[in-house]
Protein backbone atom coordinates (compact mmCIF):
# COMPACT_ATOMS: atom_id res chain seq x y z
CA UNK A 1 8.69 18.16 0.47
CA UNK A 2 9.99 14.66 -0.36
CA UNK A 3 7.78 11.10 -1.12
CA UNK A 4 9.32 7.98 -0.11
CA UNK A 5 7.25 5.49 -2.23
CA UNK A 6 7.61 1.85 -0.93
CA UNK A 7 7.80 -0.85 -3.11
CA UNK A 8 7.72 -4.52 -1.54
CA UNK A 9 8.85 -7.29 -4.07
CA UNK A 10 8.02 -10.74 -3.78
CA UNK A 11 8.75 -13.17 -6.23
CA UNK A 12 7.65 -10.53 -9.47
CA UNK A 13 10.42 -11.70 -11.58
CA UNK A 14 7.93 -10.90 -14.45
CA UNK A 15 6.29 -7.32 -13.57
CA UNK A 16 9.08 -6.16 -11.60
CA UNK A 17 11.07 -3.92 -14.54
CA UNK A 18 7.99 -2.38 -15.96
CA UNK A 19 7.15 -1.21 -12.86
CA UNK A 20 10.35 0.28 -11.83
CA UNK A 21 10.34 1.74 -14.73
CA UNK A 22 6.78 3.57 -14.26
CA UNK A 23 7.43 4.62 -11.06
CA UNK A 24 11.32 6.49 -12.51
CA UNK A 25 9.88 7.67 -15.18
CA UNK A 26 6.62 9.63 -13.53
CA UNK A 27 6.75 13.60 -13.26
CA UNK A 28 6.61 14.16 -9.51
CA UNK A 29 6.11 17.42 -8.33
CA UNK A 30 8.42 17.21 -5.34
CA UNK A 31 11.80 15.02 -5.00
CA UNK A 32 11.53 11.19 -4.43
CA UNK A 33 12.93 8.05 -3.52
CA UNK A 34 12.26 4.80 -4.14
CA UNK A 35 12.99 2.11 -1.34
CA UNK A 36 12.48 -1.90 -2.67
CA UNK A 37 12.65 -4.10 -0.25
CA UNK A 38 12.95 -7.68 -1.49
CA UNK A 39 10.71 -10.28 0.90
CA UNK A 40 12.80 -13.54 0.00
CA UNK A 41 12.30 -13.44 -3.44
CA UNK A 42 13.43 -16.95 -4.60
CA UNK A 43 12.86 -16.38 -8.63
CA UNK A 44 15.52 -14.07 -10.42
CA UNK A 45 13.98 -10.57 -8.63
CA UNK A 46 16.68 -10.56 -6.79
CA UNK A 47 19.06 -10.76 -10.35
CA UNK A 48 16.74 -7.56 -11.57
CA UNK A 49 17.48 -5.73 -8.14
CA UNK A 50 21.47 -5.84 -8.82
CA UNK A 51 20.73 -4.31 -12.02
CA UNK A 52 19.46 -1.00 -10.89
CA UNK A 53 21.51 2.23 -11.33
CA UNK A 54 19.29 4.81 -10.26
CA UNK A 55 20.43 7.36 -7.32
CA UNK A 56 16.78 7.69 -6.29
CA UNK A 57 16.71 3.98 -5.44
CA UNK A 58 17.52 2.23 -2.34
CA UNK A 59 17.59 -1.67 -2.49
CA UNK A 60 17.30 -3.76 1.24
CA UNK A 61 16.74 -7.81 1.11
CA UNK A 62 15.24 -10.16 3.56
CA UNK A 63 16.50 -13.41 3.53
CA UNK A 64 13.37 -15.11 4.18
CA UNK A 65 9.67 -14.28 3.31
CA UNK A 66 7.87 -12.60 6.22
CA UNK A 67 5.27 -10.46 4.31
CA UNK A 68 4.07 -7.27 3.01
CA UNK A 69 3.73 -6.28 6.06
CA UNK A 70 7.18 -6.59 7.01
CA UNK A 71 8.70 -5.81 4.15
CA UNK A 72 6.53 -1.96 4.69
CA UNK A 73 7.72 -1.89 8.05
CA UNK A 74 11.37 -2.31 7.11
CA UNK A 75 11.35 -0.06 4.09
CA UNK A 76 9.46 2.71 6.38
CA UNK A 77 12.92 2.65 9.18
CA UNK A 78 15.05 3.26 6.08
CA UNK A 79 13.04 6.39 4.04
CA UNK A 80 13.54 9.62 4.95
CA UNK A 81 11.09 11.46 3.17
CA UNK A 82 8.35 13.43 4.87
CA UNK A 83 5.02 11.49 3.48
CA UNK A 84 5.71 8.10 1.93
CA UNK A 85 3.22 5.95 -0.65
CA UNK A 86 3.29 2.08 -1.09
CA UNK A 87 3.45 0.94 -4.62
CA UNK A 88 3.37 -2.77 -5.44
CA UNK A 89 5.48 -4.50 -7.86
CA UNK A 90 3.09 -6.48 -9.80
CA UNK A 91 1.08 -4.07 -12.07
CA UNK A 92 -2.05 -3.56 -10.27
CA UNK A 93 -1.40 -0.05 -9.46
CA UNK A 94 -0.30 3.09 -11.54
CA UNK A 95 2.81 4.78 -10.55
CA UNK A 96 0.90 8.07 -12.62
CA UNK A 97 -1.28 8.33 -9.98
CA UNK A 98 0.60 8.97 -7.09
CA UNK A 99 0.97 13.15 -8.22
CA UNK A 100 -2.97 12.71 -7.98
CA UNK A 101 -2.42 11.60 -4.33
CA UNK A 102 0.11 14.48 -3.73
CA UNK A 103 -2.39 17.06 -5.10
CA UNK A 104 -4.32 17.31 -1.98
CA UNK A 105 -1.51 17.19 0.54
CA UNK A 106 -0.13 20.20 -1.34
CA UNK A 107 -2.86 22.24 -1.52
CA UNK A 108 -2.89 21.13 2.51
CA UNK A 109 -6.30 20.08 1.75
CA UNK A 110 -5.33 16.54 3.81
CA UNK A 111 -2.67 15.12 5.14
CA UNK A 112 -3.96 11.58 4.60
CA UNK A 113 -4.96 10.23 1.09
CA UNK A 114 -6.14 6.69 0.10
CA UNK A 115 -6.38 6.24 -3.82
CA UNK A 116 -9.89 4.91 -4.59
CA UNK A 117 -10.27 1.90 -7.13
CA UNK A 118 -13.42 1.35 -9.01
CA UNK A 119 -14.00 -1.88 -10.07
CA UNK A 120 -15.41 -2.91 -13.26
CA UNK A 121 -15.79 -6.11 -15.09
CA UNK A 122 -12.12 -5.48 -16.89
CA UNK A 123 -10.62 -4.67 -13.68
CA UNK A 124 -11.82 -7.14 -11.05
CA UNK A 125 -10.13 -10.07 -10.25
CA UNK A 126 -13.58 -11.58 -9.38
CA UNK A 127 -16.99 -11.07 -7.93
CA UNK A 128 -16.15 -12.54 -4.75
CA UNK A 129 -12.99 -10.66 -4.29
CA UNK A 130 -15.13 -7.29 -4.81
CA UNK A 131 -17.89 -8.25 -2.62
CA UNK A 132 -15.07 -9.09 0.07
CA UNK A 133 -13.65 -5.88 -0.18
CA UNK A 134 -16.91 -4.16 -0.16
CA UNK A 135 -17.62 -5.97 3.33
CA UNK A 136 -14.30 -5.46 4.95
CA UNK A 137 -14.38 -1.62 4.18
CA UNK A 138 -18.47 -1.59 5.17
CA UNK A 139 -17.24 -3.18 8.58
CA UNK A 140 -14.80 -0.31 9.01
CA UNK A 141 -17.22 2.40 8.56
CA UNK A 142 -20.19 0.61 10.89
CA UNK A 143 -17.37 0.12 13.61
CA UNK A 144 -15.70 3.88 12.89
CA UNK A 145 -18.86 5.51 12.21
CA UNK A 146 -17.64 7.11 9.21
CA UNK A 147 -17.67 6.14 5.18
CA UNK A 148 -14.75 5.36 3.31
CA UNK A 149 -15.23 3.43 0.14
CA UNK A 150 -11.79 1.05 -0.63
CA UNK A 151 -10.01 0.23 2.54
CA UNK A 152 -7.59 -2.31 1.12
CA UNK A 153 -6.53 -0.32 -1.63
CA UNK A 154 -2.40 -0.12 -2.18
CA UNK A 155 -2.78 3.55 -2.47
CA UNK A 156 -2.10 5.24 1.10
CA UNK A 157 -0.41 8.15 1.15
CA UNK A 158 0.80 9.95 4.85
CA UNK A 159 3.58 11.57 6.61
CA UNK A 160 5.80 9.27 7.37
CA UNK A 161 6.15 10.48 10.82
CA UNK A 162 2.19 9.15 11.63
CA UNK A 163 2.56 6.33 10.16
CA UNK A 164 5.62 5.55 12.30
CA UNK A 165 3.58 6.48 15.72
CA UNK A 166 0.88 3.63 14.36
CA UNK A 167 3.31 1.00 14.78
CA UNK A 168 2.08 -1.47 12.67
CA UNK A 169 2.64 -5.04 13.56
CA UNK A 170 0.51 -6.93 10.93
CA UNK A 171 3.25 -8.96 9.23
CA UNK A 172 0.99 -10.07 6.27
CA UNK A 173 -1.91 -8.35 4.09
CA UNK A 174 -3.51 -7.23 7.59
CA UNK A 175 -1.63 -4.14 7.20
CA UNK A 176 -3.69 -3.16 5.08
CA UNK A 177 -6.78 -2.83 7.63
CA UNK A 178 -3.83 -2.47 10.93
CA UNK A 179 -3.17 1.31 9.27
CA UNK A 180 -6.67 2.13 8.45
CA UNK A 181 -8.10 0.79 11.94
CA UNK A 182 -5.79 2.79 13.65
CA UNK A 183 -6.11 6.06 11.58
CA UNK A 184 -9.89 6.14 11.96
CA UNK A 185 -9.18 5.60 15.95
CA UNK A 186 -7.03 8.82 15.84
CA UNK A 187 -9.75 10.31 14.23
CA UNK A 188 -8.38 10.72 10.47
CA UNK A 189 -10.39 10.45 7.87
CA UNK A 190 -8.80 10.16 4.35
CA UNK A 191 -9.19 12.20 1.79
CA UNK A 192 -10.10 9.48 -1.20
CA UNK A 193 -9.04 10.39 -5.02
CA UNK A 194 -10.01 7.89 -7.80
CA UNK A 195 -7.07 5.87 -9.32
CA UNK A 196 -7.09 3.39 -12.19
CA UNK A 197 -6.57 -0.77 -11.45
CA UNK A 198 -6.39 -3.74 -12.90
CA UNK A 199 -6.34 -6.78 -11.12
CA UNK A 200 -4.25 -10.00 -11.90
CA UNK A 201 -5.12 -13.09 -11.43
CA UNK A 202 -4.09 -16.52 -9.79
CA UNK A 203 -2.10 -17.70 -13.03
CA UNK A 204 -0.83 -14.28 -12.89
CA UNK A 205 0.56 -14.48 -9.25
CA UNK A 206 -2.52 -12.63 -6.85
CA UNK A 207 -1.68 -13.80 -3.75
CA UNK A 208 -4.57 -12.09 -1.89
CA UNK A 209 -7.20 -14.66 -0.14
CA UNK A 210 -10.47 -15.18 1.86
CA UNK A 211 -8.71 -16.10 5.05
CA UNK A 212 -6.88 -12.43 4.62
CA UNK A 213 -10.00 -11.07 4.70
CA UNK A 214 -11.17 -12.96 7.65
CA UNK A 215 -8.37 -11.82 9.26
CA UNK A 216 -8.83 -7.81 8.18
CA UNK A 217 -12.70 -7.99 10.28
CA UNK A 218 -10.37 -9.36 13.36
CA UNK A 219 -7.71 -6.85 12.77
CA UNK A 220 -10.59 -3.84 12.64
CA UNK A 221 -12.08 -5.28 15.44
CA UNK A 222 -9.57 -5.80 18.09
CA UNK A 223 -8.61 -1.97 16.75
CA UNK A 224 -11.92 -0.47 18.18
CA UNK A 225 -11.59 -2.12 20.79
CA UNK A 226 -8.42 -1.42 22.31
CA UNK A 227 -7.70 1.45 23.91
CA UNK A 228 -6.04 4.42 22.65
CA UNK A 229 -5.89 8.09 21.63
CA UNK A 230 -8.75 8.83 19.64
């Protein structure tokens, strides 16, 4: 088995090491690669990219910003493991988690596996941004009939294979919901394992807003309502 774990960069000049660095330096149980792709980046990322001497990593650029999204979509045509991950670049997330992700794909307990956050009052970014979440993964599970509890989480871990037949075409954050929309329309349900998180803030670069939520009910929506193999 090999993990592709995806890591879009955008403009995280001052995460972006430390990160790279967590990711390397975590004790996979299978073989991995890393695949950055750089959205645009117009702050010295892409300086820290040409630094990198790591055979497990593979380095692609955009030239111009056109979103996570995107920047998933791209990295996904270039892997070539058998089940990927997305990882961002800003801190958020663990890297040690992801074995905790592999555990039950392994065990071939699940094929799909969404890492869980649980927020707290140290690892929030605020109550509105909870509360938003809560409502855009409550949606999914009226419209689905089923109960997941952290759609947007970072955390998704497949075969890259599926992920490839969901053809994603959300360019921005909307991914996020795009993938889940269309897994519960196949049918999957993922298997969830608890993951640590700390949110950043504004100051701190969070790029994540109300009007991407907004757009994750339309997203979910249109989903169950388009046609489709269930």
């Amino acid at each position: 088995m090999k993990l592709s774990i995806l890591v879009p960069v955008y403009n995280e000049e001052a995460t972006f090491s430390r990160v790279l660095k967590r990711v390397l330096d975590v004790d996979y149980p299978c073989e991995v690669e890393v695949i950055i792709v750089d959205d645009g980046s117009r702050d010295a990322t892409p300086e820290l990219l040409d630094q990198i001497d790591d055979r497990r990593v593979v380095v692609h650029r955009h030239t111009v910003n056109r979103g996570k999204g995107a920047a998933i979509r791209t990295a996904a045509s270039i892997a070539t493991g058998d089940f990927f991950v997305v990882c961002d670049a800003d801190l958020e997330y663990d890297p040690a988690d992801i074995p905790r992700l592999l555990a039950p794909v392994i065990s071939q307990d699940a094929e799909v596996v969404y890492g869980t956050r649980t927020f707290s009052s140290h690892t929030s970014y605020s109550f509105w941004f909870v509360l938003g979440n809560r409502a855009v993964t409550t949606f999914a599970n009226v419209l689905f009939n089923c109960y997941i509890r952290d759609l947007e989480t970072c955390f998704k871990l497949m075969p890259l294979t599926l992920y490839r037949e969901l053809d994603i075409r959300s360019a921005g954050f909307g991914m996020e919901a795009e993938i889940t929309g269309k897994l519960l329309r196949r049918g999957y349900r993922p298997y969830e394992v608890p993951i640590s998180y700390r949110a950043r803030t504004r100051a701190q670069g969070k790029k994540l807003t109300w009007r991407d939520g907004v757009e994750a009910l339309w997203i979910l929506a249109r989903t169950r309502l388009s046609g489709g193999r269930r």
